[in-house]
C-alpha atoms as a PDB file:
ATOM      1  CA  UNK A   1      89.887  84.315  88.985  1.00  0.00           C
ATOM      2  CA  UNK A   2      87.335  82.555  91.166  1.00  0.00           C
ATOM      3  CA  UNK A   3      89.235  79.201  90.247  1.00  0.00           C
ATOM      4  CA  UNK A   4      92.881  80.462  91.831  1.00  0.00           C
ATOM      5  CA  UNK A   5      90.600  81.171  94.895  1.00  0.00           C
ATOM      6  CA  UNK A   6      87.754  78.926  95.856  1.00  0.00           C
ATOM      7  CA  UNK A   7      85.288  79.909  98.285  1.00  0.00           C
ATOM      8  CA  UNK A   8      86.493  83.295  98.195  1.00  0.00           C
ATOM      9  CA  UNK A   9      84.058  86.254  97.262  1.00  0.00           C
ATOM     10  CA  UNK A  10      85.281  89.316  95.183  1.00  0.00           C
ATOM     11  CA  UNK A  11      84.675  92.991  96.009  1.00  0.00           C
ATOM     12  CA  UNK A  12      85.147  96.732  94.776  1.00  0.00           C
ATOM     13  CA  UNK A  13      85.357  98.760  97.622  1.00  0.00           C
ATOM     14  CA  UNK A  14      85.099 102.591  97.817  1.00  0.00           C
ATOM     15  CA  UNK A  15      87.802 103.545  99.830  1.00  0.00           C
ATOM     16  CA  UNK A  16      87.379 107.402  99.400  1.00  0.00           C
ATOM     17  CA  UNK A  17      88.784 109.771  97.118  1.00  0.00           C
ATOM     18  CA  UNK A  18      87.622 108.560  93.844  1.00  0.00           C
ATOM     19  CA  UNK A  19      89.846 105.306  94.252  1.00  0.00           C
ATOM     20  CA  UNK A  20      88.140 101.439  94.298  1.00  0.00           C
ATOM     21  CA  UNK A  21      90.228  98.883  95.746  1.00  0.00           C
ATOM     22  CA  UNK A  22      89.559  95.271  93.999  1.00  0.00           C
ATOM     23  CA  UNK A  23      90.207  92.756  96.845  1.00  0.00           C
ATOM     24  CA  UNK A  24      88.871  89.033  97.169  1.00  0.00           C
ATOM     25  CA  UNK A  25      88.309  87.667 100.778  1.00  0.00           C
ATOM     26  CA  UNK A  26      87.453  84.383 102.334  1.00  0.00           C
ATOM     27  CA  UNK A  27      88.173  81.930 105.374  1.00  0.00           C
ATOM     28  CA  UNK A  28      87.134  82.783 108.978  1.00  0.00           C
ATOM     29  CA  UNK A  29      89.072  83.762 111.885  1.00  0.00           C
ATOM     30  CA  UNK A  30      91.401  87.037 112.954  1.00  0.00           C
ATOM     31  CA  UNK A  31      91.989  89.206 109.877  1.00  0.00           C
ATOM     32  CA  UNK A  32      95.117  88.852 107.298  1.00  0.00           C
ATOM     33  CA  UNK A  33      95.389  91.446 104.389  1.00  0.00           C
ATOM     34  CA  UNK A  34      97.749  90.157 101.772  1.00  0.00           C
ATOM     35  CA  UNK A  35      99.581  92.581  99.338  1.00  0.00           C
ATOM     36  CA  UNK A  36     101.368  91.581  96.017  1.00  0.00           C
ATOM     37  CA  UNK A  37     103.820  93.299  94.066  1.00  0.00           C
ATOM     38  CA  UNK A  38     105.467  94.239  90.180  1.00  0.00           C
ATOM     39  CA  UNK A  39     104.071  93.466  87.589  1.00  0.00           C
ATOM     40  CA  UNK A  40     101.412  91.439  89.832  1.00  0.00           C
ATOM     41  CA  UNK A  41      98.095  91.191  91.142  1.00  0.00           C
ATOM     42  CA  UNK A  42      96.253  89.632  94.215  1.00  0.00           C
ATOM     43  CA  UNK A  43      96.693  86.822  91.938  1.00  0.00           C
ATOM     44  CA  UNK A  44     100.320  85.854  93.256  1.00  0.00           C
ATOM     45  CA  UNK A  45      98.924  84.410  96.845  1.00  0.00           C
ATOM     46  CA  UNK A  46      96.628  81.472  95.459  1.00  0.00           C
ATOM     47  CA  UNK A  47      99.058  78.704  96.822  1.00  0.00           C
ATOM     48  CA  UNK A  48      98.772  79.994  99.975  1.00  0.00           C
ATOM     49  CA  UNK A  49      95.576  81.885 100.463  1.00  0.00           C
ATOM     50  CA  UNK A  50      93.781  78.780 100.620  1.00  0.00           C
ATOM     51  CA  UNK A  51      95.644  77.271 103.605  1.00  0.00           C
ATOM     52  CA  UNK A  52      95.999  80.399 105.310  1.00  0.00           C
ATOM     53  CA  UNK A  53      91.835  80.693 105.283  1.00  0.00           C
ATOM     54  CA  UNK A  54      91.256  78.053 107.215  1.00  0.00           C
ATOM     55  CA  UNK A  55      92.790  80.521 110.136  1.00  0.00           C
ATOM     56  CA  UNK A  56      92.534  83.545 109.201  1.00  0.00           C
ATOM     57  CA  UNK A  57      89.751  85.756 107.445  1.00  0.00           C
ATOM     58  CA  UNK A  58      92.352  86.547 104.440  1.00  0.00           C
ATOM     59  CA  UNK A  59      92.078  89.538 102.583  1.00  0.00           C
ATOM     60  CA  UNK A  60      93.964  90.025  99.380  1.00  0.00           C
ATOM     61  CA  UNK A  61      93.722  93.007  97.617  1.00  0.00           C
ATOM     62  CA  UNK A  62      94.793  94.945  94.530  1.00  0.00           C
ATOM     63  CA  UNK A  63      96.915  97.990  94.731  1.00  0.00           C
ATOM     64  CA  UNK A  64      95.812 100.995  93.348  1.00  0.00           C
ATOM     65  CA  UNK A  65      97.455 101.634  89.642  1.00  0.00           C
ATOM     66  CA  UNK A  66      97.308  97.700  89.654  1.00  0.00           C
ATOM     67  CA  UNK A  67      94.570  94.868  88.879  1.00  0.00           C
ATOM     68  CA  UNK A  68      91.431  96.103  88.977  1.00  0.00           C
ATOM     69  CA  UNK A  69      91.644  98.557  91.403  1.00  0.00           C
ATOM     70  CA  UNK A  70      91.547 102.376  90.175  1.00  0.00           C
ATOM     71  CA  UNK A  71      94.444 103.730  88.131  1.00  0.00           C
ATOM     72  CA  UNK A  72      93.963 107.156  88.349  1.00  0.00           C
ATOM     73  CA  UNK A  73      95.891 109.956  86.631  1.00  0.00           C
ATOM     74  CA  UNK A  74      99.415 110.343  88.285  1.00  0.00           C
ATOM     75  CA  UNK A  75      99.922 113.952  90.044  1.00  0.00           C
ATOM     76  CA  UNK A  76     102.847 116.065  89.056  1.00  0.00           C
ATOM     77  CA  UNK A  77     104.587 115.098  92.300  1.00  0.00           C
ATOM     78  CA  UNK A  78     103.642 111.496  92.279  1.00  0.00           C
ATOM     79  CA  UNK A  79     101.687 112.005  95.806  1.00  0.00           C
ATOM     80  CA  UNK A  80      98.688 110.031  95.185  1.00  0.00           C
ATOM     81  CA  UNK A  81     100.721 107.039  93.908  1.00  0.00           C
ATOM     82  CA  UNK A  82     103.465 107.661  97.384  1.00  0.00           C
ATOM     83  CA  UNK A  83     103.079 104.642  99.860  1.00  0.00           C
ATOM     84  CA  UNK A  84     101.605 106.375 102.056  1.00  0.00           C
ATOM     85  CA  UNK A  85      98.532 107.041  99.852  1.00  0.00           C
ATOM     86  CA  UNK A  86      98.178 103.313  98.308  1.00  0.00           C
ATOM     87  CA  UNK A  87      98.692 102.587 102.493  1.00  0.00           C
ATOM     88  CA  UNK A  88      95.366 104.494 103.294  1.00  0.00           C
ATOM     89  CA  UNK A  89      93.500 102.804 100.450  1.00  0.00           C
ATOM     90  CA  UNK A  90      94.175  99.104 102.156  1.00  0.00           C
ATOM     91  CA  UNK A  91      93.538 100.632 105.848  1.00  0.00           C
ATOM     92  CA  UNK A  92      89.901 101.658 104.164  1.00  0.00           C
ATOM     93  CA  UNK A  93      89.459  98.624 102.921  1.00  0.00           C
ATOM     94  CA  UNK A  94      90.069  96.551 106.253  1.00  0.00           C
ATOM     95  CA  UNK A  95      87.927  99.122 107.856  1.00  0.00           C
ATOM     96  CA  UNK A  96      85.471  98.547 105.354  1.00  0.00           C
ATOM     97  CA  UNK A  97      85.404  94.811 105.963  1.00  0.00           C
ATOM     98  CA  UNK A  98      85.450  95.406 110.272  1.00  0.00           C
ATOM     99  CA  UNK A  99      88.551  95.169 110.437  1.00  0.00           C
ATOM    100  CA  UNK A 100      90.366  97.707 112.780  1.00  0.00           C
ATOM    101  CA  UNK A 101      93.705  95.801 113.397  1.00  0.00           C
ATOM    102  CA  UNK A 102      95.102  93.001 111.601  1.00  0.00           C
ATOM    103  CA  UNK A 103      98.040  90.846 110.336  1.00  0.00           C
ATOM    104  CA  UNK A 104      99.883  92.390 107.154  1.00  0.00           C
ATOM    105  CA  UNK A 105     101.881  89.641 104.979  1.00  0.00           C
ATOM    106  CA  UNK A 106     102.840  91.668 101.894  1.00  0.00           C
ATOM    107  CA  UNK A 107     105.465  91.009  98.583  1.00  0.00           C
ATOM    108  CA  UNK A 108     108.024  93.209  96.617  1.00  0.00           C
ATOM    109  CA  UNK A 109     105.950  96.564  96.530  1.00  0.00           C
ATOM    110  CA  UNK A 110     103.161  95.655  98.178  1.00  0.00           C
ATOM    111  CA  UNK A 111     105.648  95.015 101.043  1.00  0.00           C
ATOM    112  CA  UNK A 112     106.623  98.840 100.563  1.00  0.00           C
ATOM    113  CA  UNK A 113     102.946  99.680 101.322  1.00  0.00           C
ATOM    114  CA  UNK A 114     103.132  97.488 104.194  1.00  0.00           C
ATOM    115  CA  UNK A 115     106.042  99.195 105.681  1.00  0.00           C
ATOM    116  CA  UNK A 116     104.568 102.378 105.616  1.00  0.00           C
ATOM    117  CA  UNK A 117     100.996 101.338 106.390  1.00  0.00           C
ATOM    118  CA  UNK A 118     102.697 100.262 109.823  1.00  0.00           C
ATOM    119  CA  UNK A 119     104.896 103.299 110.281  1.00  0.00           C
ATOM    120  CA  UNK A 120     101.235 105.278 109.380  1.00  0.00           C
ATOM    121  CA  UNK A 121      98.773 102.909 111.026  1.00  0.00           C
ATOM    122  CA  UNK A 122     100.584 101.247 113.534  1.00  0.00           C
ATOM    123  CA  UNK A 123      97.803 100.731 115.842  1.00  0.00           C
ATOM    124  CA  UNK A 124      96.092  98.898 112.909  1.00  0.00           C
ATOM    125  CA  UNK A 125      98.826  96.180 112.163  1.00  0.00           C
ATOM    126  CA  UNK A 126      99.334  93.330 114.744  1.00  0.00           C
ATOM    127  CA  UNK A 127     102.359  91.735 113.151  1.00  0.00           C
ATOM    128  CA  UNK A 128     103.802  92.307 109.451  1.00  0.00           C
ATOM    129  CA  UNK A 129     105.868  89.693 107.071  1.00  0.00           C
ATOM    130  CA  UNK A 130     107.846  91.408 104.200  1.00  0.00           C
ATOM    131  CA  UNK A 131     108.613  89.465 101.446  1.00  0.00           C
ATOM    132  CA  UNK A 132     112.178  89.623  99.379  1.00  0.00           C
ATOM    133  CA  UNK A 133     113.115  93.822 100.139  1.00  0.00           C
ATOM    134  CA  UNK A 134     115.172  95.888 101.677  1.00  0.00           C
ATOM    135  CA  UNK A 135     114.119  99.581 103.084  1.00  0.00           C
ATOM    136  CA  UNK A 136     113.592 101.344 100.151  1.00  0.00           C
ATOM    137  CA  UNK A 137     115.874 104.201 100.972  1.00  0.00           C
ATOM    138  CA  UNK A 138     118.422 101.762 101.973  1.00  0.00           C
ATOM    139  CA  UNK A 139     118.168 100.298  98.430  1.00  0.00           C
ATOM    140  CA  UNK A 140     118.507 103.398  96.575  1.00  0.00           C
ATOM    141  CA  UNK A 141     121.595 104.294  98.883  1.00  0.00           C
ATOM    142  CA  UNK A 142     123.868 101.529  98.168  1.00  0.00           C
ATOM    143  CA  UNK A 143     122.751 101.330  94.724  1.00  0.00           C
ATOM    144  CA  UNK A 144     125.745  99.221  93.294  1.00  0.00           C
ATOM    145  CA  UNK A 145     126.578  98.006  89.505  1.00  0.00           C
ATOM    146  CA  UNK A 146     125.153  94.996  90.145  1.00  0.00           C
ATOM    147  CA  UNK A 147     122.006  96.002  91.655  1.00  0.00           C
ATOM    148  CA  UNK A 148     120.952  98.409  88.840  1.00  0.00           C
ATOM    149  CA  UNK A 149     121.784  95.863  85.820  1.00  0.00           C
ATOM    150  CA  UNK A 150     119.259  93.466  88.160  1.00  0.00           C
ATOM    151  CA  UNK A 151     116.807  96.045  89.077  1.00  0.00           C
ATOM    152  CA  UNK A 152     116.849  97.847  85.617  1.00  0.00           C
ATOM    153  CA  UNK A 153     113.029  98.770  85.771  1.00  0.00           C
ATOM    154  CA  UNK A 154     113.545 100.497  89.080  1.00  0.00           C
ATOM    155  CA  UNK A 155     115.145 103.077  86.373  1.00  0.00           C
ATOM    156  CA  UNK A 156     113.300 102.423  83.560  1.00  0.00           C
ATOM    157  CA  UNK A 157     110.008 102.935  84.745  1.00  0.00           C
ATOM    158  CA  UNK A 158     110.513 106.396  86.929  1.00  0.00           C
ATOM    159  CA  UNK A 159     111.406 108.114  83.251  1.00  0.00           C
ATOM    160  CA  UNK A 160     109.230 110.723  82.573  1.00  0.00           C
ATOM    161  CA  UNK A 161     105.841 110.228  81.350  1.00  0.00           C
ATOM    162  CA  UNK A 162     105.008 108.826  78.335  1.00  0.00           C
ATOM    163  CA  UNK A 163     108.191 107.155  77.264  1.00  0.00           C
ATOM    164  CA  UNK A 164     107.682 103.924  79.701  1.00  0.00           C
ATOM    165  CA  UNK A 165     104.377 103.665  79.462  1.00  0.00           C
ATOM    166  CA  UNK A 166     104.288 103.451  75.908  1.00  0.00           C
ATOM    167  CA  UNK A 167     106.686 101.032  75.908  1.00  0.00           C
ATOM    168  CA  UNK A 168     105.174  98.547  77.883  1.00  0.00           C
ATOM    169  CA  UNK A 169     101.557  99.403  76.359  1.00  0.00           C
ATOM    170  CA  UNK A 170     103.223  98.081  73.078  1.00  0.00           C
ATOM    171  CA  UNK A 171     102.957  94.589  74.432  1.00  0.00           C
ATOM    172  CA  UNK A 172     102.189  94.221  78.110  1.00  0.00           C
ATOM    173  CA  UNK A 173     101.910  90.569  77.661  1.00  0.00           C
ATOM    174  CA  UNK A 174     105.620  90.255  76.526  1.00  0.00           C
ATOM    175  CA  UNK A 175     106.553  92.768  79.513  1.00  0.00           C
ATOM    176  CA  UNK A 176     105.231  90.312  82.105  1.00  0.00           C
ATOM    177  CA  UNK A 177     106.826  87.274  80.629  1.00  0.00           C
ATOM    178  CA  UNK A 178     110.278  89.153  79.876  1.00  0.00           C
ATOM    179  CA  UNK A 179     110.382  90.994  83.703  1.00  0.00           C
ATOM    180  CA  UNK A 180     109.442  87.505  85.860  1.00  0.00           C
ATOM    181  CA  UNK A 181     111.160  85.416  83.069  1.00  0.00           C
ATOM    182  CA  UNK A 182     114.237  86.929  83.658  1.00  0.00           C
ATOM    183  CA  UNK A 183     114.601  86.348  87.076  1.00  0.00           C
ATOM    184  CA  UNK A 184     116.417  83.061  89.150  1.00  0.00           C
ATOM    185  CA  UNK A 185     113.484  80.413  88.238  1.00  0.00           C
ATOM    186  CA  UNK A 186     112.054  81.965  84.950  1.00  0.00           C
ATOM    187  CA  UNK A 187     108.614  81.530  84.083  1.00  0.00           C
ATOM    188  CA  UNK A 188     108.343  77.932  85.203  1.00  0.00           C
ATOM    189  CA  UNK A 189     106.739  78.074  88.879  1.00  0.00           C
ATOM    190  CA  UNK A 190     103.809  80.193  87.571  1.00  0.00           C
ATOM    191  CA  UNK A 191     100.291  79.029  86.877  1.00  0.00           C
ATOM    192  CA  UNK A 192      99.243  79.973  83.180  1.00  0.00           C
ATOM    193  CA  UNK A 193      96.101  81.089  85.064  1.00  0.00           C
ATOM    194  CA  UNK A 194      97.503  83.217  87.087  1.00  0.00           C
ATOM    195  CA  UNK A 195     100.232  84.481  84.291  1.00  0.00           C
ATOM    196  CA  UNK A 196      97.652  85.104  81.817  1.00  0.00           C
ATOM    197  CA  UNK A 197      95.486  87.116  85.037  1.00  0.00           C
ATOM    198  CA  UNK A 198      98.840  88.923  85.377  1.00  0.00           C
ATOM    199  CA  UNK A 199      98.961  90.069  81.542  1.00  0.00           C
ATOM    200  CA  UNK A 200      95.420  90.762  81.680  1.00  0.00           C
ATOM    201  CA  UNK A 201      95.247  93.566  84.142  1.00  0.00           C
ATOM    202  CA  UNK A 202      98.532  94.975  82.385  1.00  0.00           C
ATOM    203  CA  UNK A 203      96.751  95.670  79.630  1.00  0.00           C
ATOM    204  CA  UNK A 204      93.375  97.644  81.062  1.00  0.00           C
ATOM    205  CA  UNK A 205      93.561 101.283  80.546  1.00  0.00           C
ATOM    206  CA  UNK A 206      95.714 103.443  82.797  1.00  0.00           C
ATOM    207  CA  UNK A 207      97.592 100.010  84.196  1.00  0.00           C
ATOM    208  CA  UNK A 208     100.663 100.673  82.551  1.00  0.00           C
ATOM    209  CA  UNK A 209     100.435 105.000  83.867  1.00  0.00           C
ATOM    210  CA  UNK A 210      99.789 103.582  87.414  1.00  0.00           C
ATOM    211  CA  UNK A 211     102.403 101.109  87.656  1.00  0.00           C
ATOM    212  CA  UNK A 212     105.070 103.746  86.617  1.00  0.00           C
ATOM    213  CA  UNK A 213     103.587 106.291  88.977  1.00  0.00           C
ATOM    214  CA  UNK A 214     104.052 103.747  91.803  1.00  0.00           C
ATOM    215  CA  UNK A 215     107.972 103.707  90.973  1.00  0.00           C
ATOM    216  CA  UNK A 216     108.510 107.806  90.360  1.00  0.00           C
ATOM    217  CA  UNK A 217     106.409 107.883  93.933  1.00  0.00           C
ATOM    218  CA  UNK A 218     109.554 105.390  95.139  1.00  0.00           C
ATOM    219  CA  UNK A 219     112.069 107.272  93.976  1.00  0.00           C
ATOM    220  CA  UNK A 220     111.010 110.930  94.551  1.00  0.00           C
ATOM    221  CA  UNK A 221     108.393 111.457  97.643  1.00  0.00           C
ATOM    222  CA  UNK A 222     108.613 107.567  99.519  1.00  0.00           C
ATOM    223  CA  UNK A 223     112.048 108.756  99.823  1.00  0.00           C
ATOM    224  CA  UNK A 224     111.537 112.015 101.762  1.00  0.00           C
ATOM    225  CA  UNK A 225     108.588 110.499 103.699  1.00  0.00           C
ATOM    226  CA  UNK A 226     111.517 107.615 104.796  1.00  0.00           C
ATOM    227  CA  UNK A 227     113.891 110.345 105.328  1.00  0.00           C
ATOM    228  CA  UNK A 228     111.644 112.383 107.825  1.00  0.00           C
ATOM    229  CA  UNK A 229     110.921 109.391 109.816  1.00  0.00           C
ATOM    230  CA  UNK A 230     114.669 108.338 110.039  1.00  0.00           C
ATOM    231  CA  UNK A 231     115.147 111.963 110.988  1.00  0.00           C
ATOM    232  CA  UNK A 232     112.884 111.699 113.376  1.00  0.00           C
ATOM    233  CA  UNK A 233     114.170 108.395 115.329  1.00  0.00           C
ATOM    234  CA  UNK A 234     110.725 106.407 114.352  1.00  0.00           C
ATOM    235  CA  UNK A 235     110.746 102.883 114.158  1.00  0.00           C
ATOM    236  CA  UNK A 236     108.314 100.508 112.335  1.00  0.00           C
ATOM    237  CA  UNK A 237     106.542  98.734 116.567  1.00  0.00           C
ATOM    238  CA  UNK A 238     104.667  95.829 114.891  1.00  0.00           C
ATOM    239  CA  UNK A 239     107.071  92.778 115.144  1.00  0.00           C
ATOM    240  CA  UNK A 240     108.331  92.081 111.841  1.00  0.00           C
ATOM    241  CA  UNK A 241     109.377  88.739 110.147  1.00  0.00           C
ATOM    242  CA  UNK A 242     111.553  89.319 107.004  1.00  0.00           C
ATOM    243  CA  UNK A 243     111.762  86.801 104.558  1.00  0.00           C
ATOM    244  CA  UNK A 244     114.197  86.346 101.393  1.00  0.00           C
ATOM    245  CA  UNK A 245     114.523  84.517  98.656  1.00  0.00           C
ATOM    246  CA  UNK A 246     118.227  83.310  98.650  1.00  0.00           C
ATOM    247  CA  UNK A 247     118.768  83.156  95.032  1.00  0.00           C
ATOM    248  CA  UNK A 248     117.275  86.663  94.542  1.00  0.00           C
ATOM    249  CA  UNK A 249     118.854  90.176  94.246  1.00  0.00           C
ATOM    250  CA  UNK A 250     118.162  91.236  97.080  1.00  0.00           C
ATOM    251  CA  UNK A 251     120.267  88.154  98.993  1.00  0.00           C
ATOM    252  CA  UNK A 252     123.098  88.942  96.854  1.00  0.00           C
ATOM    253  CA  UNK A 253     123.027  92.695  97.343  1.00  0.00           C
ATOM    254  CA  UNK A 254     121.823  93.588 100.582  1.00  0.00           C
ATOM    255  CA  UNK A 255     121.899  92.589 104.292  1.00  0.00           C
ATOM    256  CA  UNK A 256     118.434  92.653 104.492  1.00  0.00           C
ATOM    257  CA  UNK A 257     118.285  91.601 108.761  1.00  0.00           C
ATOM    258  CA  UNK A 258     120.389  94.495 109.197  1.00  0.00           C
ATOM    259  CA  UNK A 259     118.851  96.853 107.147  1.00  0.00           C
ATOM    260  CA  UNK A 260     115.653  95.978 109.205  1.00  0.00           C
ATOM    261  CA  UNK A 261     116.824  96.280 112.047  1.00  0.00           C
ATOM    262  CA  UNK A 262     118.127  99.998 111.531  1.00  0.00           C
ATOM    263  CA  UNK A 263     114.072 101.172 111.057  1.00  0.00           C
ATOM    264  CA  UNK A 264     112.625  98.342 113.192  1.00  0.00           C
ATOM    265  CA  UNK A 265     112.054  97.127 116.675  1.00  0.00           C
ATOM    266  CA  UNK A 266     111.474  93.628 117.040  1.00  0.00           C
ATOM    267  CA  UNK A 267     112.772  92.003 113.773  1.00  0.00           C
ATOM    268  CA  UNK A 268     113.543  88.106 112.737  1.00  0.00           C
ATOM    269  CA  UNK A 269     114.346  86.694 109.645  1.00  0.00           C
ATOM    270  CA  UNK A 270     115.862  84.790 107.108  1.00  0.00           C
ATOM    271  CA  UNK A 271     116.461  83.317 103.539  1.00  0.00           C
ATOM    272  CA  UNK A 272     113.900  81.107 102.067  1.00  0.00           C
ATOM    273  CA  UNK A 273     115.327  78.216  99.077  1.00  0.00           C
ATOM    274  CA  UNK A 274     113.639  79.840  96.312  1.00  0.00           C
ATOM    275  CA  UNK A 275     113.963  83.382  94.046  1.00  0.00           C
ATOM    276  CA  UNK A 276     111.794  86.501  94.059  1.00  0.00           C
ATOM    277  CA  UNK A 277     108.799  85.240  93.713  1.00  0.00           C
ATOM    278  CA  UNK A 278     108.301  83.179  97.302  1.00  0.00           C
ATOM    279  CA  UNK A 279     104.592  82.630  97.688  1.00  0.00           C
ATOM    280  CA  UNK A 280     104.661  80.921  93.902  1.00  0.00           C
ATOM    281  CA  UNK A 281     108.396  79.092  94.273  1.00  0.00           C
ATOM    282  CA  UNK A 282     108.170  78.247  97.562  1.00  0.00           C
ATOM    283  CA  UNK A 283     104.221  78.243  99.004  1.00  0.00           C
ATOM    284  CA  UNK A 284     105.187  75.708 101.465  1.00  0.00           C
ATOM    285  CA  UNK A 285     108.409  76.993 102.612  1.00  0.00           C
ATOM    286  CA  UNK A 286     106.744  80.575 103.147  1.00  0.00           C
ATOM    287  CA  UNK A 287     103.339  79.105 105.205  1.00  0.00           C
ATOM    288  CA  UNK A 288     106.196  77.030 107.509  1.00  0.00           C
ATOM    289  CA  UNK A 289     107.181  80.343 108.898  1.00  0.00           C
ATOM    290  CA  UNK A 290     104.481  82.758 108.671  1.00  0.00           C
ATOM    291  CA  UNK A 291     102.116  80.536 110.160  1.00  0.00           C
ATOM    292  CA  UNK A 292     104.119  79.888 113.445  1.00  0.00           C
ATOM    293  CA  UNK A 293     104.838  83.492 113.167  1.00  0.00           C
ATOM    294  CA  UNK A 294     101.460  85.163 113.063  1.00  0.00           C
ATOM    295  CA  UNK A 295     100.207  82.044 115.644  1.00  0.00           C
ATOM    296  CA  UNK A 296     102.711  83.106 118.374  1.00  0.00           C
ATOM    297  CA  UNK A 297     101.208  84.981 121.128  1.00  0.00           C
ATOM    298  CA  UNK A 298      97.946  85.368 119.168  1.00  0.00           C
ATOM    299  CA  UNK A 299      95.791  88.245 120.768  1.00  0.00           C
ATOM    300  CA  UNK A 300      93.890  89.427 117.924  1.00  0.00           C
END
C-alpha cells in the first residue's frame, strides 16, 4: 500500500468503542479527510492524494466494516453500522490527528458518511465535496426500474444475514471485479495494485458482515435519521460542491443539483466526463474543481 501513497505514514487509531479506524496521512498544510466507498478502500484516492498533499495535510481513511478498519458484529437494528456512527469514528480520528475542523472530500458511501458527519459535526467540516450520489432518502424515494436493475446490490446486500454474506465470501475477488466491472468504464481505469488491495480487504474476516451492515443501516435507520432532520427543517451549512460522473447512474436517474439543494444551503455542482468511479477515471478532471473549490476563501 505504501507504493499507491508515497511519503504517506499508516495508522490504527482507537477511536472509542472497541472500533480502530485504518487511515494513512501525509502532506502539510490545513486538514483534508478523504472517504471512499463500495466495495473500496482508502485505496481509491492514490491519483489524487498525492497532488492534493502538497496543500493539504490529507487524511484518508478506512470505514469501519471496510479495509482494515474494525468490522465488528452488526446490531439487530443496524445502529452501529448507521452513518451517523461510521461519522463519529472519522470525527475521532481527525481529533486524534489535531484536527478540530477540516475539509471533507468523500465518494459513493463514504460520501453518505460525509453528509451526515456535516449534518452531526457541522462545526467540524469547513467545506464538503460529494462524489457521484444523491440524498440517500431521495434515492430510495424515486426508486425507478431502471435504477434498481443498476443499483441491484443496494437490494441484494440489505437481505437478511447470512444469505449475502455468504455469497460474496464464496469469492470476494470475483465480487469486486464483477460489481466495478460492470459499470460505464469496466475494469480498465483501475490500478492492479489498487484492485488486488480492493480484493484483499474483501476477503479479511467480518469484511463481507460489515459491508452488508453498512447497506441494511442505509435502508432501515439512515433513513429515519434523514427523515427527522427533513422534519425538522435542517440543512447540511458547510458549502457543498457536488460532483457527477455523467455516464453514471446517478446522471441518468437523478437530478442530483436539485436534490442537493432541497437538504443544503450553499450548493454548486456539476457532471464530470467520466463514470462512477471519478477520482480513478477522471483524477485530473476531479483536482480541477476541488482544488479551486476548497482554495476559495481559505480560512482554515
Amino acid at each position: 500500500m505504501n507504493e499507491l501513497f508515497p511519503g504517506f505514514e499508516h495508522h490504527h487509531v482507537d477511536v472509542g468503542h472497541g472500533i480502530a479506524i485504518s487511515a494513512v496521512i501525509g502532506g502539510r498544510g490545513a486538514p483534508l479527510l478523504l472517504l471512499h466507498g463500495h466495495p473500496q478502500t482508502h485505496a481509491i484516492w492514490h491519483r489524487v492524494a498525492p497532488v492534493l498533499a502538497e496543500r493539504f495535510t490529507v487524511v484518508a481513511a478506512d470505514l469501519r466494516g471496510y479495509g482494515d478498519s474494525s468490522k465488528p458484529e452488526g446490531a439487530a437494528d443496524h445502529a452501529n453500522y448507521s452513518k451517523r456512527a461510521l461519522a463519529a469514528d472519522q470525527v475521532a480520528l481527525m481529533r486524534h490527528f489535531g484536527f478540530a475542523r477540516f475539509d471533507l472530500l468523500a465518494h459513493d458511501r463514504g460520501a453518505r458518511v460525509a453528509c451526515r458527519l456535516a449534518m452531526d459535526h457541522a462545526q467540524a467540516v469547513r467545506k464538503l465535496v460529494l462524489l457521484d450520489i444523491a440524498p440517500t432518502l431521495a434515492m430510495y424515494a424515486q426508486t425507478t426500474d431502471a435504477f434498481a436493475r443498476a443499483y441491484w446490490h443496494w437490494f441484494f446486500l440489505i437481505q437478511p444475514t447470512p444469505l449475502p454474506e455468504r455469497l460474496i465470501e464464496a469469492d470476494p475477488a470475483a465480487y469486486v471485479r464483477d460489481v466495478m466491472g460492470r459499470r460505464s468504464a469496466g475494469l480498465a481505469p483501475f490500478d492492479v495494485r489498487a484492485l488486488a488491495e480492493y480484493q484483499r480487504c474483501l476477503a479479511l474476516p467480518g469484511a463481507a458482515h460489515g459491508l452488508c451492515e453498512d447497506y441494511r443501516a442505509s435502508a432501515g435507520i439512515d433513513l429515519v435519521h434523514d427523515q427527522a432532520d427533513r422534519d425538522a427543517g435542517l440543512m447540511l451549512q458547510p458549502p457543498l460542491l457536488a460532483l457527477w460522473g455523467e455516464q453514471g447512474v446517478v446522471h441518468r436517474c437523478f437530478n442530483p443539483l436539485e436534490e442537493w439543494r432541497r437538504v443544503a444551503q450553499q450548493v454548486s455542482g456539476e457532471a464530470l466526463p467520466c463514470g462512477h468511479y471519478i477520482a480513478e477515471e477522471a483524477p485530473q478532471a476531479l483536482l480541477d474543481r476541488v482544488l479551486p473549490f476548497f482554495m476559495q476563501g481559505d480560512d482554515a
